[in-house]
N, C-alpha and C. Protein backbone atom coordinates (compact mmCIF):
# COMPACT_ATOMS: atom_id res chain seq x y z
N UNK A 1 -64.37 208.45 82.25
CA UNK A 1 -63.88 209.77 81.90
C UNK A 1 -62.35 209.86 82.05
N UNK A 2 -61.89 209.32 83.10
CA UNK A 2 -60.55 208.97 83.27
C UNK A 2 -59.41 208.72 82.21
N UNK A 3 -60.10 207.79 81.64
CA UNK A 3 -59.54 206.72 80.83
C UNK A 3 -59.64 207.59 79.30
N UNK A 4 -60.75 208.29 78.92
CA UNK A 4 -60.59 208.66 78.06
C UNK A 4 -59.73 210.10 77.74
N UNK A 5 -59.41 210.84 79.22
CA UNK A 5 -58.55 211.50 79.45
C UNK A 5 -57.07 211.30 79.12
N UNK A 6 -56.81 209.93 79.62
CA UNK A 6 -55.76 209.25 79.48
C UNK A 6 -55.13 209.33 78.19
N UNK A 7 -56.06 208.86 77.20
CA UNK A 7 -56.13 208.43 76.07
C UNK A 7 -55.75 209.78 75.20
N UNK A 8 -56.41 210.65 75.44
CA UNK A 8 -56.56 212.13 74.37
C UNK A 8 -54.85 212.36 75.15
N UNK A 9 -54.58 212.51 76.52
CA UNK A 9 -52.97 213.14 76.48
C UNK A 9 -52.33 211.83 75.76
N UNK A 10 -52.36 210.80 75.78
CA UNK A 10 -51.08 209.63 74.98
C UNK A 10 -51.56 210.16 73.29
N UNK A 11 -52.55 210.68 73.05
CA UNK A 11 -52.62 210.79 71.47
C UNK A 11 -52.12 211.62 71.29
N UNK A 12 -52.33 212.88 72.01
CA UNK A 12 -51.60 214.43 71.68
C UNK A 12 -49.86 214.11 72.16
N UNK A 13 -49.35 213.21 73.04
CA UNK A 13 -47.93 213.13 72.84
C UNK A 13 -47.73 212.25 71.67
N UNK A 14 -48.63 211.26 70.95
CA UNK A 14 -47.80 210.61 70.20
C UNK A 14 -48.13 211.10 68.86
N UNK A 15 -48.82 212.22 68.60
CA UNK A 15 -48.81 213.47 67.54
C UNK A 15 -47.45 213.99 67.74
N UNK A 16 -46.98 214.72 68.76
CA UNK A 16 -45.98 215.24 68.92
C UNK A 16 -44.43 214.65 68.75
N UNK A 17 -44.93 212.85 68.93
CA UNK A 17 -43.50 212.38 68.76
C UNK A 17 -43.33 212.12 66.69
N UNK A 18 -44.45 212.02 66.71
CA UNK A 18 -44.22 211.99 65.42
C UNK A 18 -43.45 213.31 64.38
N UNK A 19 -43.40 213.91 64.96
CA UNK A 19 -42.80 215.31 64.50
C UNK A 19 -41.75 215.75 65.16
N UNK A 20 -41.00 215.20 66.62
CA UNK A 20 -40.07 215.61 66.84
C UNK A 20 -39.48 214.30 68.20
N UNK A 21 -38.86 214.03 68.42
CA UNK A 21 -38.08 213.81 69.73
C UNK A 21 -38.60 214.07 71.12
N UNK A 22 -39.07 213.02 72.29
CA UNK A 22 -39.16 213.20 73.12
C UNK A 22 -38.69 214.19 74.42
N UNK A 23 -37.71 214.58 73.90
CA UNK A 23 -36.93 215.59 74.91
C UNK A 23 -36.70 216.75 74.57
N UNK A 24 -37.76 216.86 73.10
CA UNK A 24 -38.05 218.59 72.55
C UNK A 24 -39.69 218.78 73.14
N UNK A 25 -39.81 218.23 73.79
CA UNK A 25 -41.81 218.25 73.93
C UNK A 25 -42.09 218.26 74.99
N UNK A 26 -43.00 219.39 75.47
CA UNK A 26 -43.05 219.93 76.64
C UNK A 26 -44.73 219.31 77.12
N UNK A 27 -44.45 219.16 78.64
CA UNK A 27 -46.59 218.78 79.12
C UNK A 27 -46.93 219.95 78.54
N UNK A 28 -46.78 221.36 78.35
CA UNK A 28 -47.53 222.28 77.83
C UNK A 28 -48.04 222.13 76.83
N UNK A 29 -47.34 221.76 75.76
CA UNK A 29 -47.57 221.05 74.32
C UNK A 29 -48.54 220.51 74.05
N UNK A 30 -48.18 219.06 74.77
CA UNK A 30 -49.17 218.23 75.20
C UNK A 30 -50.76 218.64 75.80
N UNK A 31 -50.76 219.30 76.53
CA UNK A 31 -51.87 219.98 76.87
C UNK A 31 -52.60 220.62 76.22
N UNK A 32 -51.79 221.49 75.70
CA UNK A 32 -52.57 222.37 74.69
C UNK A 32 -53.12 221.47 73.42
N UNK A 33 -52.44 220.64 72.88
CA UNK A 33 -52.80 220.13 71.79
C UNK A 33 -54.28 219.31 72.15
N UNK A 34 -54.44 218.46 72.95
CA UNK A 34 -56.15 217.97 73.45
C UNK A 34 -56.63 218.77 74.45
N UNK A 35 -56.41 219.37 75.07
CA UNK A 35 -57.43 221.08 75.28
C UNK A 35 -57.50 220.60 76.64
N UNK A 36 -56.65 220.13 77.41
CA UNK A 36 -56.72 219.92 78.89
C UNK A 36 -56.14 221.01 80.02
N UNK A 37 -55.54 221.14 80.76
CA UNK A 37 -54.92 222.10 81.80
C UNK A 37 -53.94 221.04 82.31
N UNK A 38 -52.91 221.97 82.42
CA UNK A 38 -51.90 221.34 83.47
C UNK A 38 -52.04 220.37 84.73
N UNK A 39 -52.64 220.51 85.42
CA UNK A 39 -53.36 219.96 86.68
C UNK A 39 -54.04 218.77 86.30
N UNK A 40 -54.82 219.08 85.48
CA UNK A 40 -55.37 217.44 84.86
C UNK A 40 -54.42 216.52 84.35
N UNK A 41 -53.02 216.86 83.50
CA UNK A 41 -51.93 216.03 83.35
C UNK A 41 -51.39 215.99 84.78
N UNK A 42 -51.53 216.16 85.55
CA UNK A 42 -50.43 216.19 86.39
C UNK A 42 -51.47 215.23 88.20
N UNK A 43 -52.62 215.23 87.79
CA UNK A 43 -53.48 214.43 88.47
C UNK A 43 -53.77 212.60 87.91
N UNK A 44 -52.93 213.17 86.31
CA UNK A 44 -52.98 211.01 85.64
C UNK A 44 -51.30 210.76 85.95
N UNK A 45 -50.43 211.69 85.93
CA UNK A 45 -49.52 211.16 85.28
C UNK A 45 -48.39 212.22 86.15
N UNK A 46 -47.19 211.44 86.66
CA UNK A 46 -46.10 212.38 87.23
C UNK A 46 -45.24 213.00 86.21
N UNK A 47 -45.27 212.84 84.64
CA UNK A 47 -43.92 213.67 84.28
C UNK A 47 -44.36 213.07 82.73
N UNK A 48 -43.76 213.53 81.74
CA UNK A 48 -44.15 213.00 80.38
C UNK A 48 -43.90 211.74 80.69
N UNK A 49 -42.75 211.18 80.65
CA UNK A 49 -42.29 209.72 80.83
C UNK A 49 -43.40 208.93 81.34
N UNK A 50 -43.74 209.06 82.62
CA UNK A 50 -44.87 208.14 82.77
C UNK A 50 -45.93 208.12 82.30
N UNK A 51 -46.73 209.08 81.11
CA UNK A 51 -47.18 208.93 80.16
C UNK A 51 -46.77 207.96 79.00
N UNK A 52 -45.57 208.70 78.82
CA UNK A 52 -45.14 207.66 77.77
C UNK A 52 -45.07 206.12 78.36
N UNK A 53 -44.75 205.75 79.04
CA UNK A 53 -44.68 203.96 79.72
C UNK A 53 -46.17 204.23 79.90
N UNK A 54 -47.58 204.96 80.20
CA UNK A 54 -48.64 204.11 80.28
C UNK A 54 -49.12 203.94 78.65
N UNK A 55 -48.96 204.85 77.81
CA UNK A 55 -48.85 205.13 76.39
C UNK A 55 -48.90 203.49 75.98
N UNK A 56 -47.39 202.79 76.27
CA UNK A 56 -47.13 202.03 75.91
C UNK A 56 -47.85 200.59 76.26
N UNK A 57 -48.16 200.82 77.45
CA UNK A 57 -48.81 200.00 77.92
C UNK A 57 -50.01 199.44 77.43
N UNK A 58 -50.87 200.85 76.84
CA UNK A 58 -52.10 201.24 76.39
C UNK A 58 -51.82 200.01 75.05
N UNK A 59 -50.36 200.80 74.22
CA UNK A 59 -50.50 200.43 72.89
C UNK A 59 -50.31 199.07 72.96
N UNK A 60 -49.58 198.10 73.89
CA UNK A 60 -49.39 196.78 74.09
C UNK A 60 -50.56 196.44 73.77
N UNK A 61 -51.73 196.76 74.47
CA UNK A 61 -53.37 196.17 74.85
C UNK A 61 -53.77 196.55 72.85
N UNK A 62 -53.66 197.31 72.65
CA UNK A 62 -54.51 197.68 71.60
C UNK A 62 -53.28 196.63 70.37
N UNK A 63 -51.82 196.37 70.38
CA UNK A 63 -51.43 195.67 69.52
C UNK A 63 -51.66 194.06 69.75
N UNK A 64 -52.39 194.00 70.99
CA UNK A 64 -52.52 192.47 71.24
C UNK A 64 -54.04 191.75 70.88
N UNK A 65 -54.43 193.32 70.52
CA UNK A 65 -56.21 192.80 70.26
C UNK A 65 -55.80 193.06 68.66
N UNK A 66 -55.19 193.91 67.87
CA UNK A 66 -54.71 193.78 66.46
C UNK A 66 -54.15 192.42 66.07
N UNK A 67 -53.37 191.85 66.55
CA UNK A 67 -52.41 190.65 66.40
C UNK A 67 -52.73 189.63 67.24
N UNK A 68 -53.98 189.04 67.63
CA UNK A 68 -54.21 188.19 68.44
C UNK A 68 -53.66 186.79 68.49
N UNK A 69 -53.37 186.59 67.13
CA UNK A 69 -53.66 184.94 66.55
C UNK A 69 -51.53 184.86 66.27
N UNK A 70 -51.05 184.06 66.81
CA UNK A 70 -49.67 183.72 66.27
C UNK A 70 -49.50 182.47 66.14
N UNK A 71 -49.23 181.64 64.85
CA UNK A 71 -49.20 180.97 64.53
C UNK A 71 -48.18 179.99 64.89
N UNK A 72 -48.14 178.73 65.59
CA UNK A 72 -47.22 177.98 66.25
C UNK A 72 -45.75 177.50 65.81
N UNK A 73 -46.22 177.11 64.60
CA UNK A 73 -45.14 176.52 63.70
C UNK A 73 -44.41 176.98 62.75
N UNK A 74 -44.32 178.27 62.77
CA UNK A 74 -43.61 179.27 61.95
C UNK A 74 -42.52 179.91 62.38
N UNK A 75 -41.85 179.29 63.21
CA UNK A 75 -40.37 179.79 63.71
C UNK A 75 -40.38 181.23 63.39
N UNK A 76 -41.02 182.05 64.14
CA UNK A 76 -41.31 183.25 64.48
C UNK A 76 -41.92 184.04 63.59
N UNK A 77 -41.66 183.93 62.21
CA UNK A 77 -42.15 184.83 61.32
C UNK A 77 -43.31 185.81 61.39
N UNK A 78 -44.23 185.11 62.08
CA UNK A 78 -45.69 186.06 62.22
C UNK A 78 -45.47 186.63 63.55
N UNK A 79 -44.66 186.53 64.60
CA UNK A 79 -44.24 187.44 65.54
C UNK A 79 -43.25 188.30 65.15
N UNK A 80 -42.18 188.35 63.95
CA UNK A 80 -41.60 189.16 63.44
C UNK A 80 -42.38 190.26 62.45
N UNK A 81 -43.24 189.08 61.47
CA UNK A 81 -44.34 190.56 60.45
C UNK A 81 -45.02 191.45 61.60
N UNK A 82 -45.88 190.79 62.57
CA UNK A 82 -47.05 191.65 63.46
C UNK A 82 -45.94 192.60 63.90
N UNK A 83 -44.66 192.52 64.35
CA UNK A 83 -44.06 193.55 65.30
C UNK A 83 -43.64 194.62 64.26
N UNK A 84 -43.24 194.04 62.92
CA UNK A 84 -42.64 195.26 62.03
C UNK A 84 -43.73 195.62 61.19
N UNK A 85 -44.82 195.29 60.89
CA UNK A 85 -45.90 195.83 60.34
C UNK A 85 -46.28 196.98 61.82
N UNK A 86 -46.37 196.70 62.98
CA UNK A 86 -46.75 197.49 64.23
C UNK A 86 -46.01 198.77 63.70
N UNK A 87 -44.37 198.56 64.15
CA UNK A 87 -43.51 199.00 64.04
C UNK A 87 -43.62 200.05 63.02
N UNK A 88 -43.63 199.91 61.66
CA UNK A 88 -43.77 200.67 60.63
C UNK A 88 -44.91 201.76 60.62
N UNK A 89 -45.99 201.45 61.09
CA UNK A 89 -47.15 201.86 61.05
C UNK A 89 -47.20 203.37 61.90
N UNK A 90 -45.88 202.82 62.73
CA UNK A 90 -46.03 203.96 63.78
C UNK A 90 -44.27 204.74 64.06
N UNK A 91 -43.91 204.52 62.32
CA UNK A 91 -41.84 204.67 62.36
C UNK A 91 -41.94 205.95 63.26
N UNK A 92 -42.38 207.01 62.29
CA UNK A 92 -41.84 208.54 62.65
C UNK A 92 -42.01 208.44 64.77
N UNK A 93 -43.36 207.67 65.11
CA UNK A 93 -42.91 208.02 66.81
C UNK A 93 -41.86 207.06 67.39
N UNK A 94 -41.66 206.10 66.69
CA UNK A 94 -40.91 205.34 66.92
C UNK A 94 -39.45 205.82 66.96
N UNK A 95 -38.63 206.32 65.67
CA UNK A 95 -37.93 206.57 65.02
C UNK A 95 -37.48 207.99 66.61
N UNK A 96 -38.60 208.97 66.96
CA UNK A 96 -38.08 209.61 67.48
C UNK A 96 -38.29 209.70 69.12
N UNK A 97 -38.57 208.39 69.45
CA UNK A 97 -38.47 207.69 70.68
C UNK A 97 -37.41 206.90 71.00
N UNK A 98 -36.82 206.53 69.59
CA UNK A 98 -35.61 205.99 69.92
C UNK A 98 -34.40 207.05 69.56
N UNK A 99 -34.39 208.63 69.16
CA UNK A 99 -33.95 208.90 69.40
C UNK A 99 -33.70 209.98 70.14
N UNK A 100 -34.38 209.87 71.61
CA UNK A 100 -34.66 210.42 72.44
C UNK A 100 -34.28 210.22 73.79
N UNK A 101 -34.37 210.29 75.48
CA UNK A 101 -34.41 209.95 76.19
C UNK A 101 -35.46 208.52 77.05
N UNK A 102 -36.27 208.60 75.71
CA UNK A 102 -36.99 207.59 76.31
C UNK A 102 -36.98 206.18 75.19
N UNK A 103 -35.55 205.95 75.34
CA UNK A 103 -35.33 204.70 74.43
C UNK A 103 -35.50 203.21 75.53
N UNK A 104 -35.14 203.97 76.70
CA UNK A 104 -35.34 202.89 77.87
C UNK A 104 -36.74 202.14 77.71
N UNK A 105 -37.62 202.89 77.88
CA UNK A 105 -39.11 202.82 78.09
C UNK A 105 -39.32 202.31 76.59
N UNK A 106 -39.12 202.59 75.30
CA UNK A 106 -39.07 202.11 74.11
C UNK A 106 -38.87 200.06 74.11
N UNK A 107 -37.88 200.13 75.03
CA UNK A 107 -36.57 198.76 74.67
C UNK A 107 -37.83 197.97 75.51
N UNK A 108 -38.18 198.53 76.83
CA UNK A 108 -39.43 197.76 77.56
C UNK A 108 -40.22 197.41 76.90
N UNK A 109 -41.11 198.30 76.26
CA UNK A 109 -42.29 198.07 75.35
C UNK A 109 -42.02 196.47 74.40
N UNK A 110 -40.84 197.10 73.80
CA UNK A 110 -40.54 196.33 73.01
C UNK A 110 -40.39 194.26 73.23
N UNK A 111 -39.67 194.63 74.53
CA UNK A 111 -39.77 193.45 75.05
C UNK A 111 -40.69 192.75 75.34
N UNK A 112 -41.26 193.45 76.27
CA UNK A 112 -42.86 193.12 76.65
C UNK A 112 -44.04 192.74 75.50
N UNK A 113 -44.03 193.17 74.16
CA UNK A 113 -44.77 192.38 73.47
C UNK A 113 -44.18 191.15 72.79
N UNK A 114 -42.88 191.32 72.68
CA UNK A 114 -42.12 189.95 71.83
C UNK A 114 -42.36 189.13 72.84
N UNK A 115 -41.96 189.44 74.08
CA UNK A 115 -42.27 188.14 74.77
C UNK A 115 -43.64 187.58 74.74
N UNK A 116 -44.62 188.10 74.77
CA UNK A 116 -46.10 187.98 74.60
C UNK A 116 -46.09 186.92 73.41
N UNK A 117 -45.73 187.30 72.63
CA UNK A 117 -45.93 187.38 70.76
C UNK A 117 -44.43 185.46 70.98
N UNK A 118 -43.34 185.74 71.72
CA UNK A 118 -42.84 184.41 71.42
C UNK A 118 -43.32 183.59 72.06
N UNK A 119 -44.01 183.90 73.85
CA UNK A 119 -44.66 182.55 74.52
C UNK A 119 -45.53 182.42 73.82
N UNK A 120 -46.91 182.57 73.18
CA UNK A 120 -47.85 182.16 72.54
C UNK A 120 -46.93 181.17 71.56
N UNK A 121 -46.06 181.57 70.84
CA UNK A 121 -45.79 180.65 69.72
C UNK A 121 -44.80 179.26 70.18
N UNK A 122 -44.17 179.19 71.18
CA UNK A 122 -43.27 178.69 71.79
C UNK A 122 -43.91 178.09 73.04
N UNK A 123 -45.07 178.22 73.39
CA UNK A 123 -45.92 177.10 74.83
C UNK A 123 -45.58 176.10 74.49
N UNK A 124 -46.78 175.77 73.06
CA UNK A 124 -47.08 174.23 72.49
C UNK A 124 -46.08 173.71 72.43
N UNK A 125 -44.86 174.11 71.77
CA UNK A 125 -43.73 173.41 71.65
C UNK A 125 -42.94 172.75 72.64
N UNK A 126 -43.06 173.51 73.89
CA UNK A 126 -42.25 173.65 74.68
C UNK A 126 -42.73 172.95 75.92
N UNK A 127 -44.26 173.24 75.63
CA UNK A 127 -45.23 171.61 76.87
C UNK A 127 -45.10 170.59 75.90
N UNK A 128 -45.23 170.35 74.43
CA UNK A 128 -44.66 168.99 73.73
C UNK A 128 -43.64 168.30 74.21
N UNK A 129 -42.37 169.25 74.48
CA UNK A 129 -40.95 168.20 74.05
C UNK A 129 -40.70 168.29 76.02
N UNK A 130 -41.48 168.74 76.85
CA UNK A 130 -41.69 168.69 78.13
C UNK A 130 -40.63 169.46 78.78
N UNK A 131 -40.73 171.06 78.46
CA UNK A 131 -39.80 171.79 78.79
C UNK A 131 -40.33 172.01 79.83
N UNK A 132 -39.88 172.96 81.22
CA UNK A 132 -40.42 173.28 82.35
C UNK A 132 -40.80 174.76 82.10
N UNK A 133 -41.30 175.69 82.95
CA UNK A 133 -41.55 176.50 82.74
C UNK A 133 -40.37 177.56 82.70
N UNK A 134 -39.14 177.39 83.74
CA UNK A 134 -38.24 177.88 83.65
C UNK A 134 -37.61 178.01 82.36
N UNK A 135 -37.71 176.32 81.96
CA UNK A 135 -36.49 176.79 80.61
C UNK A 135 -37.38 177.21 79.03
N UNK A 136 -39.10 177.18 79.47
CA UNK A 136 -39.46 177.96 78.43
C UNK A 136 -39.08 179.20 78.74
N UNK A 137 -39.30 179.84 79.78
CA UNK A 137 -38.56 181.27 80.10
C UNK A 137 -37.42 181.91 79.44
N UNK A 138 -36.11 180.64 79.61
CA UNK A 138 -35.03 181.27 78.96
C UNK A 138 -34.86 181.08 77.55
N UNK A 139 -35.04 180.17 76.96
CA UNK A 139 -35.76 180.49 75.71
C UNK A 139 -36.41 181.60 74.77
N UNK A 140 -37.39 181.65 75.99
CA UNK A 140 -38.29 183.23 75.24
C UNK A 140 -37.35 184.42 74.99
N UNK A 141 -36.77 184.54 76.56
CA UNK A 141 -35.60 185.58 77.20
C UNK A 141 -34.67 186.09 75.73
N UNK A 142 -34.15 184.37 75.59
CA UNK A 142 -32.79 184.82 74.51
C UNK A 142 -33.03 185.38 73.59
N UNK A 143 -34.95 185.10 72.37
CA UNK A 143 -35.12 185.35 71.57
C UNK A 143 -35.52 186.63 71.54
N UNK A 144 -36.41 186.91 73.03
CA UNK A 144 -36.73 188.82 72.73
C UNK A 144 -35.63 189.77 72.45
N UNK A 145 -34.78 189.31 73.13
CA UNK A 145 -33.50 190.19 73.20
C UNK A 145 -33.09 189.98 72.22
N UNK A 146 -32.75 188.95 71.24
CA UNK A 146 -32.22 189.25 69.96
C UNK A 146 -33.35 189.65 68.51
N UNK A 147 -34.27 189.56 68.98
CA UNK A 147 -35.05 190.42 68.20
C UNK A 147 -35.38 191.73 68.78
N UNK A 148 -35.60 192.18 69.99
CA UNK A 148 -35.43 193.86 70.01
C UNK A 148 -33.87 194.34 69.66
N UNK A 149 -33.10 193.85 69.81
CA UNK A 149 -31.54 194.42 69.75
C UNK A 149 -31.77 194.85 67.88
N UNK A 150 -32.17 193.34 67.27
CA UNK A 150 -32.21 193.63 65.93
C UNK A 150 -32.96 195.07 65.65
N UNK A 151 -34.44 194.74 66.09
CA UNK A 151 -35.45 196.05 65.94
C UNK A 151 -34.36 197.16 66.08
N UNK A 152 -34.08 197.49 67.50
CA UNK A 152 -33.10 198.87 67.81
C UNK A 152 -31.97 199.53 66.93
N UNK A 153 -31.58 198.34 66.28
CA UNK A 153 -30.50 198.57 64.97
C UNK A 153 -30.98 198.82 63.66
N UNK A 154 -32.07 198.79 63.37
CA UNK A 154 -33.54 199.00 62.54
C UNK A 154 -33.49 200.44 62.41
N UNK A 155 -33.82 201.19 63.82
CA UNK A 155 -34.12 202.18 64.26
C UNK A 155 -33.04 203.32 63.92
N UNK A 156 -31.98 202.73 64.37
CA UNK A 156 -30.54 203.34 64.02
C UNK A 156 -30.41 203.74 62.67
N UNK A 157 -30.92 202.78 61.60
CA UNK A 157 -30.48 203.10 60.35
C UNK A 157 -32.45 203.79 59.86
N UNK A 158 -32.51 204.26 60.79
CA UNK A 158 -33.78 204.75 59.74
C UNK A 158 -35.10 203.73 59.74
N UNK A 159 -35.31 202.59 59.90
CA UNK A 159 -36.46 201.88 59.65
C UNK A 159 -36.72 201.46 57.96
N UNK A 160 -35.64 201.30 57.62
CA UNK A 160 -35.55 200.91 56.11
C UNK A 160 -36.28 199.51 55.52
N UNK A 161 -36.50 199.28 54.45
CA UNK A 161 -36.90 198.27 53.60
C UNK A 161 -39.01 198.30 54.17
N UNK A 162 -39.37 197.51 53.36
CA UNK A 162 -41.11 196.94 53.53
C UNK A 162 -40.54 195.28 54.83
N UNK A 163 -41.86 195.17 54.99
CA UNK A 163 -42.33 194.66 56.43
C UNK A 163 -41.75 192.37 55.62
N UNK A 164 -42.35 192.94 54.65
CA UNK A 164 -42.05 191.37 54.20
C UNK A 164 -40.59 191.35 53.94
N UNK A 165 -39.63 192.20 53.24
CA UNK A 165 -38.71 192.27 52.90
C UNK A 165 -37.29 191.88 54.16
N UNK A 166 -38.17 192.84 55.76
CA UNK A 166 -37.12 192.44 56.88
C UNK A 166 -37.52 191.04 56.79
N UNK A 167 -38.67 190.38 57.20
CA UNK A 167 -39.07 189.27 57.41
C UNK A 167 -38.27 188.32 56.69
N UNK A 168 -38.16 188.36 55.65
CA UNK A 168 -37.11 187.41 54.29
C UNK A 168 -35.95 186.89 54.62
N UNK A 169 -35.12 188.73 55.14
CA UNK A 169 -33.84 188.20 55.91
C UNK A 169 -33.79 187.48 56.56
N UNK A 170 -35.34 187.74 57.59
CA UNK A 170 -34.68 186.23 58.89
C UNK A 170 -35.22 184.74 58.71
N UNK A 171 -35.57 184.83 57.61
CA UNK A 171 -36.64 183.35 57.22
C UNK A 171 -35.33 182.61 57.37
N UNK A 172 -33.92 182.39 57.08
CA UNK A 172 -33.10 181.30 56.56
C UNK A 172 -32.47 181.08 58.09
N UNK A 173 -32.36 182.12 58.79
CA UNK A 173 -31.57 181.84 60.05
C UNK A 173 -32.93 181.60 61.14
N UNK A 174 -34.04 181.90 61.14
CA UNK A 174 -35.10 181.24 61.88
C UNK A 174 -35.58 180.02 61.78
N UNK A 175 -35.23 179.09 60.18
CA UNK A 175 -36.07 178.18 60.14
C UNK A 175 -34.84 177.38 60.58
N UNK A 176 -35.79 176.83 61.76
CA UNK A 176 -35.65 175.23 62.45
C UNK A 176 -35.00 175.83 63.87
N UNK A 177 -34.65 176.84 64.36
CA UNK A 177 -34.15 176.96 64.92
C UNK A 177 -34.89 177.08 66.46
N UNK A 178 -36.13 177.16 66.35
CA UNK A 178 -37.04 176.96 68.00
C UNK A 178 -37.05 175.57 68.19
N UNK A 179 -37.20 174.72 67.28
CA UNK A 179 -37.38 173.31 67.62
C UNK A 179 -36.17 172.77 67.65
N UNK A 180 -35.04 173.36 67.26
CA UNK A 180 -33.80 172.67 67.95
C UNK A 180 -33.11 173.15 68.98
N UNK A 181 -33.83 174.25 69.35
CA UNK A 181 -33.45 174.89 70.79
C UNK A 181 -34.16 174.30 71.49
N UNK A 182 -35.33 173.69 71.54
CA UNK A 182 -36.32 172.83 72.19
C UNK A 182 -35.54 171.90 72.64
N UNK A 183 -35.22 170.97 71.01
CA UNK A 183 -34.70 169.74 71.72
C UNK A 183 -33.52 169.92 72.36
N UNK A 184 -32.62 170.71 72.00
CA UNK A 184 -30.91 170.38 72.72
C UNK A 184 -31.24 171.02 74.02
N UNK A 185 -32.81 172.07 74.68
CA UNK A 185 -32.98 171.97 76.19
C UNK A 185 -33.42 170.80 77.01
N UNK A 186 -34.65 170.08 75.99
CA UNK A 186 -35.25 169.44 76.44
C UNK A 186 -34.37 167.89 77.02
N UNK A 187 -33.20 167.95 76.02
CA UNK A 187 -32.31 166.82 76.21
C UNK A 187 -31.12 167.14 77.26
N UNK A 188 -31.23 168.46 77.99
CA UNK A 188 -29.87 168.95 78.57
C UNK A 188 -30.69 168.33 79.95
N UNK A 189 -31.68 167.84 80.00
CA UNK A 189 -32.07 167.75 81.67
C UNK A 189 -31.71 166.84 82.52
């Protein structure tokens, strides 16, 4: 019962973000819109925000059972489509999460599945050419961050172009570039 509690307030806020900005949207809102009482938000959850970060949390689980499968040898591409097909699917809360107070909690999310989405694709490679676990770490590190930074600049201009079309751009500067970050670590030891 809990859980499905949970669930009806993260749907009724992410109705609401879709139509406006995090820091125009009140728990009342929220409440009213899935037919709960104050007290019951306020017995899951200390403040919208920590809704929104379990929200996200939620949506991690539910984009990791959507996108299970990432393909090894594709110098990211299918961790770039799954995140901007995600991404798109869900612009307008997106769009006004990032332009809101809760871009922090946004940039987390964000991280937290790329990294998911690059170790899966980047293990094999990286127990191949006998990286340690550390320097698969920094590896992963450099690439989330330059793919959420990209995403965030996405966001900035609107969420423009189709899902294959971002993907295109980065096909020429992605290809080859995990397996030669591999080797010039694997050879720095």
């Amino acid at each position: 019962m809990a859980s499905m509690t949970k669930l009806a307030l993260a749907q009724s806020l992410k109705q609401l973000m879709a139509e406006r900005t995090l820091d125009k949207i009140t728990i009342k809102e929220v409440v009213a819109r899935c037919g709960v009482n104050r007290q019951t938000f306020y017995y899951h959850f200390r403040d919208i925000y920590d809704l929104l970060d379990w929200m996200f949390r939620n949506e991690g689980q539910e984009f990791s059972k959507k996108y299970p499968y990432t393909v090894i040898d594709d110098n990211g591409y299918t961790a770039i489509r799954s995140l901007c097909t995600y991404l798109q699917e869900n612009r307008d809360v997106m769009i006004n999460i990032y332009n809101s107070l809760g871009r922090e909690l946004l940039d987390r999310y964000l991280c937290r599945e790329m990294e998911t989405l690059l170790t899966d694709s980047l293990k094999a490679r990286a127990d191949k050419a006998g990286l340690s676990q550390e320097q698969l770490a920094v590896l992963v590190n450099f690439y989330k961050h330059a793919f959420v930074g990209v995403s965030l600049d996405w966001f900035q201009k609107g969420m423009p172009g189709e899902t294959e079309e971002i993907v295109a751009l980065y096909v020429p500067i992605l290809s080859g570039t995990f397996d030669s970050a591999i080797k010039k670590m694997a050879n720095s030891k």
